[in-house]
N, C-alpha and C. Protein backbone atom coordinates (compact mmCIF):
# COMPACT_ATOMS: atom_id res chain seq x y z
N UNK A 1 0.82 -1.18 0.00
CA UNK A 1 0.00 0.00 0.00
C UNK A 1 0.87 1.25 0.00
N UNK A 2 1.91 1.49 0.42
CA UNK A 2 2.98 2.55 0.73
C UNK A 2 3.27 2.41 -0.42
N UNK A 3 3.43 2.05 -1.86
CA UNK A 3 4.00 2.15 -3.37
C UNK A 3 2.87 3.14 -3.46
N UNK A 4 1.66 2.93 -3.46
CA UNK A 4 0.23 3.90 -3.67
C UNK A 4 0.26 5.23 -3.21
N UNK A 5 0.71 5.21 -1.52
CA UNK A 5 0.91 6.43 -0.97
C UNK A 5 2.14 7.11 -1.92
N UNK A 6 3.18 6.43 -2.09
CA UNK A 6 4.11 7.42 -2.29
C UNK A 6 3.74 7.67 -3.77
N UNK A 7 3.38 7.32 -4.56
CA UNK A 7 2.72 7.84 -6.37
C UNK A 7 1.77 9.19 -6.27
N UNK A 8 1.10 8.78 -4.80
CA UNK A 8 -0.07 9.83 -4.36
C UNK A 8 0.43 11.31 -4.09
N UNK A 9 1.64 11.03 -3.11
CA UNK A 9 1.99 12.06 -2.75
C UNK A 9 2.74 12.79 -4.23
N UNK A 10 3.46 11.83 -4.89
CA UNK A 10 4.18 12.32 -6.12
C UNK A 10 3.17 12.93 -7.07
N UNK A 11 2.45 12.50 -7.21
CA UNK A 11 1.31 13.47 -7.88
C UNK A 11 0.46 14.83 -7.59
N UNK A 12 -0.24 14.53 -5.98
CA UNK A 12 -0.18 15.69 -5.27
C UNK A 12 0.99 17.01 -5.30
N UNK A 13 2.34 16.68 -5.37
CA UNK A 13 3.22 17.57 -5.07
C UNK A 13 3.36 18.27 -6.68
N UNK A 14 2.82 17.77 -7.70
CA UNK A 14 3.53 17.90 -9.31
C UNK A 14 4.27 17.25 -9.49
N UNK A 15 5.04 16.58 -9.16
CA UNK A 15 6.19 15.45 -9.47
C UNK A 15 6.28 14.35 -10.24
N UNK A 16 6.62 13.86 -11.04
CA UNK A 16 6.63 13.23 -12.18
C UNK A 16 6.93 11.57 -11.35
N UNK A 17 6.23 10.75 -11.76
CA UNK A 17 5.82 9.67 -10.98
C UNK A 17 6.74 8.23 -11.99
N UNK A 18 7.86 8.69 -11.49
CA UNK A 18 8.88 7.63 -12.25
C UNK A 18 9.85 6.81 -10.73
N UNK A 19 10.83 5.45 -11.59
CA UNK A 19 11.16 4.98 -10.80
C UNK A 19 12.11 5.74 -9.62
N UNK A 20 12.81 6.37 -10.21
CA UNK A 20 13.99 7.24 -9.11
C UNK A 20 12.80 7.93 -7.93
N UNK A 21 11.74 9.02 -8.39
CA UNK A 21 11.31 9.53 -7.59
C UNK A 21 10.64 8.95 -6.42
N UNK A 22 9.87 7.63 -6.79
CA UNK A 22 9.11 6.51 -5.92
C UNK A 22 9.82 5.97 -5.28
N UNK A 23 11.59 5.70 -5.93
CA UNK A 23 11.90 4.63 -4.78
C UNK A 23 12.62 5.69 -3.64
N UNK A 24 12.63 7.42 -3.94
CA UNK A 24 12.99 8.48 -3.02
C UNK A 24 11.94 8.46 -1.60
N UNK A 25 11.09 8.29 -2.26
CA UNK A 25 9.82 8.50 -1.34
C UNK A 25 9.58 7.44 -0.28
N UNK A 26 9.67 6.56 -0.79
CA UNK A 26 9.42 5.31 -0.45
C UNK A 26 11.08 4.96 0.87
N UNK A 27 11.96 5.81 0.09
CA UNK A 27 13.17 5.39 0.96
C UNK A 27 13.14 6.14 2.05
N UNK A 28 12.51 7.69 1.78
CA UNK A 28 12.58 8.55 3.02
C UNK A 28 11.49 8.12 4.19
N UNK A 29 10.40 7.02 3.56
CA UNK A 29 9.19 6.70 4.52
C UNK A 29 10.08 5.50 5.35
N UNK A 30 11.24 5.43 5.09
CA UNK A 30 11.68 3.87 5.59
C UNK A 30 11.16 2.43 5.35
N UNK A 31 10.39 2.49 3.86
CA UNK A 31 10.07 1.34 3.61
C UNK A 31 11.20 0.77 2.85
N UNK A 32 11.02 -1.20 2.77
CA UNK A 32 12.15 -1.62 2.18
C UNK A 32 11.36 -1.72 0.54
N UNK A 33 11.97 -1.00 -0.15
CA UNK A 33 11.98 -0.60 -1.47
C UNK A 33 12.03 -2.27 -2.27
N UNK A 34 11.07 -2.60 -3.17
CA UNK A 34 11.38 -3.46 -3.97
C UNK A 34 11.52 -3.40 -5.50
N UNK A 35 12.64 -3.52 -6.23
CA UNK A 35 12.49 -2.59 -7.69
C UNK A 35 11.44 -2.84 -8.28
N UNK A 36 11.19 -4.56 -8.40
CA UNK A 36 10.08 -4.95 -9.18
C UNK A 36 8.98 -4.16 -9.25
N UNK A 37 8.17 -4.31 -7.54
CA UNK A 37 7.01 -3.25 -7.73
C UNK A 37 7.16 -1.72 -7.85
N UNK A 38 8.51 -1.60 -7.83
CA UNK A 38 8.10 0.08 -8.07
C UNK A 38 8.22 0.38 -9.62
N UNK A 39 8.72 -0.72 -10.51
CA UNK A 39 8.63 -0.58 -12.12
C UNK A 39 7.09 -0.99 -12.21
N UNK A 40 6.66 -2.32 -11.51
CA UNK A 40 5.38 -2.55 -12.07
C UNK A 40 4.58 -0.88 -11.40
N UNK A 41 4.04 -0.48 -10.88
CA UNK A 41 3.80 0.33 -10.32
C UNK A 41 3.26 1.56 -11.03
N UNK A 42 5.05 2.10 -11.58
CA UNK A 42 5.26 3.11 -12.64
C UNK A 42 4.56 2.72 -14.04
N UNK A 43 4.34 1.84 -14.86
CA UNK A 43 4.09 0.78 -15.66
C UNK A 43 2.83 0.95 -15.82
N UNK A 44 2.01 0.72 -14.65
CA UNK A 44 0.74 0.27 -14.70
C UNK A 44 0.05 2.03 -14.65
N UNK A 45 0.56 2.87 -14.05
CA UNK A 45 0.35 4.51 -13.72
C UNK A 45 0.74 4.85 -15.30
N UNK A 46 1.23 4.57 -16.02
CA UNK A 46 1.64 5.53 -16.78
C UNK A 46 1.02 6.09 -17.96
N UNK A 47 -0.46 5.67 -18.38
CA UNK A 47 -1.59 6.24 -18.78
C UNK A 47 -2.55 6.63 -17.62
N UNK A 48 -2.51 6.03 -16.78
CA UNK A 48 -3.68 6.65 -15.62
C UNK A 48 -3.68 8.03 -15.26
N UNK A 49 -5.16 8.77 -15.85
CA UNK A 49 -5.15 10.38 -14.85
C UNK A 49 -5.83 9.77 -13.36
N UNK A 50 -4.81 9.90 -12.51
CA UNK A 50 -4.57 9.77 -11.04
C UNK A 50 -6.06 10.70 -10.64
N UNK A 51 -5.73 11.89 -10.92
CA UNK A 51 -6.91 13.22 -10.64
C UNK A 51 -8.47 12.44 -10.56
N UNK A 52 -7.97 11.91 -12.09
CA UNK A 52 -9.72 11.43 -12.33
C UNK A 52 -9.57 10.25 -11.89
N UNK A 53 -8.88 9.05 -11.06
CA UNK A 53 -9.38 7.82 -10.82
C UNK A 53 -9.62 8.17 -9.51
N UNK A 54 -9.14 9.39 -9.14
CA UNK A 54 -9.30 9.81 -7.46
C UNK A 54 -10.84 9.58 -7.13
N UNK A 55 -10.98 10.94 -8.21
CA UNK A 55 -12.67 11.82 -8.64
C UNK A 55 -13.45 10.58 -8.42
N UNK A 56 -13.52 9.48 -9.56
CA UNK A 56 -14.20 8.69 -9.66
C UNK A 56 -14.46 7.37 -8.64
N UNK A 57 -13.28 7.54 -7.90
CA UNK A 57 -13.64 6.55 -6.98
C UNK A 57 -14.27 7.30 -5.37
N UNK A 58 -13.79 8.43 -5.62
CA UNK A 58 -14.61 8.96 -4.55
C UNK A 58 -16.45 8.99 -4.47
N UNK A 59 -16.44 8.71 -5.77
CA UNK A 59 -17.60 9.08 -6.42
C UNK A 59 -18.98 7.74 -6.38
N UNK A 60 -17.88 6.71 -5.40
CA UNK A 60 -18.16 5.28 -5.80
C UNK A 60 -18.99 5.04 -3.85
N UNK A 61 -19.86 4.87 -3.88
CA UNK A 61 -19.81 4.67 -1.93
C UNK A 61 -19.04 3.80 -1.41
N UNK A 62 -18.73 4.12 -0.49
CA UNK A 62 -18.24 2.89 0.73
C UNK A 62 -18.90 2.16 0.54
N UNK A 63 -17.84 0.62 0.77
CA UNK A 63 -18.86 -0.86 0.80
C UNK A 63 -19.56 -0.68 -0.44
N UNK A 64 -19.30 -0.12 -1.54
CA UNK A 64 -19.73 -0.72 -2.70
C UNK A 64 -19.94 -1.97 -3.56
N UNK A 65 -20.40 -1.90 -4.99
CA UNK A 65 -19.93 -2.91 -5.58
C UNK A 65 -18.41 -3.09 -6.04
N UNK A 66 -17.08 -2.29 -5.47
CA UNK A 66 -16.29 -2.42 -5.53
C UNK A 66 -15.71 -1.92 -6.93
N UNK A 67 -14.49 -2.20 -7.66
CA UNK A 67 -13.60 -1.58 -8.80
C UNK A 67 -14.75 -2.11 -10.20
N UNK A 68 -15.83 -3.31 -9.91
CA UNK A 68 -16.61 -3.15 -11.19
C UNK A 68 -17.39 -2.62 -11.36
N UNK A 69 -18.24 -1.70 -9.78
CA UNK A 69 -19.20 -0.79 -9.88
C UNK A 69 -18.44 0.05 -10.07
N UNK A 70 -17.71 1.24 -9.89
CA UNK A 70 -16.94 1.97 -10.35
C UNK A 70 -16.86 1.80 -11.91
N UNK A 71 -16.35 1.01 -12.58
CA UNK A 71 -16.37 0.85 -13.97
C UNK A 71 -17.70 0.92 -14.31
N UNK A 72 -18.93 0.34 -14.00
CA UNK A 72 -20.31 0.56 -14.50
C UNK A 72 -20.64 1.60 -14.08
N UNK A 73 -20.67 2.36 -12.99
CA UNK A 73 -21.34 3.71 -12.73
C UNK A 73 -20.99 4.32 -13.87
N UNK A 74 -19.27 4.47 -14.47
CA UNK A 74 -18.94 5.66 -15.34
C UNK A 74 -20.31 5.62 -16.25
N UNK A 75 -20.65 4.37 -16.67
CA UNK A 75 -21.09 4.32 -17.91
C UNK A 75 -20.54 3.67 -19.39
N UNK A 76 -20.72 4.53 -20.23
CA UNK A 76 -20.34 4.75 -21.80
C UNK A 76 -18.96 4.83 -21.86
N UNK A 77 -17.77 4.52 -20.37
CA UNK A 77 -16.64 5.60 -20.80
C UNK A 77 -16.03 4.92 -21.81
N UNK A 78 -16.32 3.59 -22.81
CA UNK A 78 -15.31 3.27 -23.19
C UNK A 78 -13.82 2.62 -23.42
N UNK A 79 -13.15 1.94 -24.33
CA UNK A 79 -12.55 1.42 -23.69
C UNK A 79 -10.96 1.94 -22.87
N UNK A 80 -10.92 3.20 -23.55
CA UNK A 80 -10.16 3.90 -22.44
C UNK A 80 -10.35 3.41 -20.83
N UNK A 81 -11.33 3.63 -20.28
CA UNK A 81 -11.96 3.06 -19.10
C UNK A 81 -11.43 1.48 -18.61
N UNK A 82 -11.70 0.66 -19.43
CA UNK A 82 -11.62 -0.71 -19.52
C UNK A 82 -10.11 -1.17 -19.04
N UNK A 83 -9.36 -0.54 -19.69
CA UNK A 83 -7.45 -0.60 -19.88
C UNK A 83 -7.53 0.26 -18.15
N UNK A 84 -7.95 1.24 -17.62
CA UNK A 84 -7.30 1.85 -16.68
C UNK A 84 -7.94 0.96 -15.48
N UNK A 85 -9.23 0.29 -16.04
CA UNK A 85 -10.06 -0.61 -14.84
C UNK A 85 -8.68 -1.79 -14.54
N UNK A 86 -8.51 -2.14 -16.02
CA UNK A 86 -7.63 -3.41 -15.70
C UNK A 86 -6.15 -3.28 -15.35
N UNK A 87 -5.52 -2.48 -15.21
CA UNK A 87 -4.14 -1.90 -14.83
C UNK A 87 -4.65 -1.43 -13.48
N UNK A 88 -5.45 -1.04 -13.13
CA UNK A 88 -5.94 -0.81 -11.76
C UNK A 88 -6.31 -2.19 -10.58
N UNK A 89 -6.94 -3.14 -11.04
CA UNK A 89 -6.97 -4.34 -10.89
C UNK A 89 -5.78 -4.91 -10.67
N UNK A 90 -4.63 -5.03 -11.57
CA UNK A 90 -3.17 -5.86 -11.64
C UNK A 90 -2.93 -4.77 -10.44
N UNK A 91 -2.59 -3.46 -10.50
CA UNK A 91 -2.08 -2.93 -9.46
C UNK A 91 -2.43 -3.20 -7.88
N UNK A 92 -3.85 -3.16 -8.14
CA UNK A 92 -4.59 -4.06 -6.77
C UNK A 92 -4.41 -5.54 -6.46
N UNK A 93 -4.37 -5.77 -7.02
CA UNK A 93 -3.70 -7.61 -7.14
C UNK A 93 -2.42 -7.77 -6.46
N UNK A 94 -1.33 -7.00 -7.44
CA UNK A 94 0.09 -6.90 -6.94
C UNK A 94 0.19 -6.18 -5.06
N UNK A 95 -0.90 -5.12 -4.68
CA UNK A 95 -0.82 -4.39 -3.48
C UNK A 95 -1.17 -5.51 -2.72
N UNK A 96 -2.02 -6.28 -2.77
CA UNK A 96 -3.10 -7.10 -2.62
C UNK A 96 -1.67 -8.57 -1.89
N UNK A 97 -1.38 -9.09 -2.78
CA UNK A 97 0.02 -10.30 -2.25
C UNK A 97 0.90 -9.44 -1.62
N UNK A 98 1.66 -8.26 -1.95
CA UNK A 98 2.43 -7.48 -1.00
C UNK A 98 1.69 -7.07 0.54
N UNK A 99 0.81 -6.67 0.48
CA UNK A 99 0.02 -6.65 2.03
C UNK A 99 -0.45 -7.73 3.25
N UNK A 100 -0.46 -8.91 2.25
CA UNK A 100 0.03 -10.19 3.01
C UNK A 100 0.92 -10.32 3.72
N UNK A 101 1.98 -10.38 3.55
CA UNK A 101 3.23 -9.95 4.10
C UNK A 101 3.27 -9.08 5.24
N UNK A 102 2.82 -8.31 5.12
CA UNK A 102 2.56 -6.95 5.77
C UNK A 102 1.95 -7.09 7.33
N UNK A 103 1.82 -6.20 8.24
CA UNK A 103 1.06 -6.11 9.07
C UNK A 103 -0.36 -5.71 9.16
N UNK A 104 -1.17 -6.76 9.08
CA UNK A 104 -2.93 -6.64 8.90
C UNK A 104 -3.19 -5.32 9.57
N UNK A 105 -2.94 -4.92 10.64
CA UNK A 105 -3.14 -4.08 11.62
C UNK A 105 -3.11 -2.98 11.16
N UNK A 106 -1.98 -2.20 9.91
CA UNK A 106 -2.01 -0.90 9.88
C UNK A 106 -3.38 -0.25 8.96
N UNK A 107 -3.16 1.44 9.30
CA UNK A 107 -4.16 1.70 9.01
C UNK A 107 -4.14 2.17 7.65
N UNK A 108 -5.22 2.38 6.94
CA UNK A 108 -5.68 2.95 5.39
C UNK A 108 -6.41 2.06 4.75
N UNK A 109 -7.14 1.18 5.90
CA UNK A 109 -7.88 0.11 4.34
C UNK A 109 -9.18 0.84 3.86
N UNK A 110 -9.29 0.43 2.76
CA UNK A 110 -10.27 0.88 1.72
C UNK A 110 -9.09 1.55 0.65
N UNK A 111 -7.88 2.47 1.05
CA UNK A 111 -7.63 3.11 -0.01
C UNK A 111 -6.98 2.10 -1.36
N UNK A 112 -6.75 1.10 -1.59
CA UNK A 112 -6.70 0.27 -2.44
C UNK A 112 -7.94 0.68 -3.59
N UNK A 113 -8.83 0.77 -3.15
CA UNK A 113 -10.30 1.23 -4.00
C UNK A 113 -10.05 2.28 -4.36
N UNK A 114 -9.38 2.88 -4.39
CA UNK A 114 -8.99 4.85 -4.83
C UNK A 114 -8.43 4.14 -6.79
N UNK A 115 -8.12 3.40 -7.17
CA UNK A 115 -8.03 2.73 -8.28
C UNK A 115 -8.72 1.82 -8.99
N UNK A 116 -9.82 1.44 -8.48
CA UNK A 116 -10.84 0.82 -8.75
C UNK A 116 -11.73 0.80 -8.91
């Protein structure tokens, strides 16, 4: 989930959301940096408007139907839509086995859905 935060913050700030800058972020949070996911990461972001998957998932309720209601609410969007649903998905997938690992306990769940 901390690959997410730090893209977030890189976007928030204007910052161009590549590997050097993520694994900066990521190094100053004291996480242990893994290259793989921070290429898949960059990879999977690099058509996504961040702005608008924000918009749209805010847009989605809590306890929803989750990243496919989100895709059906848009509508008509097309398959633009489709490609950012499914790079959003792999990205959630990949957060998804890395958080295993992880400590269940910390806090931010739901924001995984901010891409979905």
């Amino acid at each position: 989930m901390e690959y997410v935060y730090a893209a977030l913050i890189l976007n928030e700030t204007d910052e161009e959301i590549n590997e050097d800058n993520l694994t900066d972020v990521l190094d100053a949070a004291g996480a242990d940096v893994e290259e793989s996911r921070v290429k898949a990461l960059v990879a999977a972001l690099e058509d996504v408007d961040i702005e608008e998957a924000v918009d749209q998932a805010a847009a989605v309720p809590a306890g929803g139907a989750g990243g496919a209601g989100g895709a059906a609410a848009g509508g008509a969007g097309g398959e633009a839509d489709a490609d950012e649903a499914d790079e959003a998905e792999e990205e959630e997938a990949e957060e998804a086995e890395a958080d295993d690992d992880e400590d269940d306990d910390a806090g931010g769940e739901g924001l995984g859905e901010l891409f979905g």
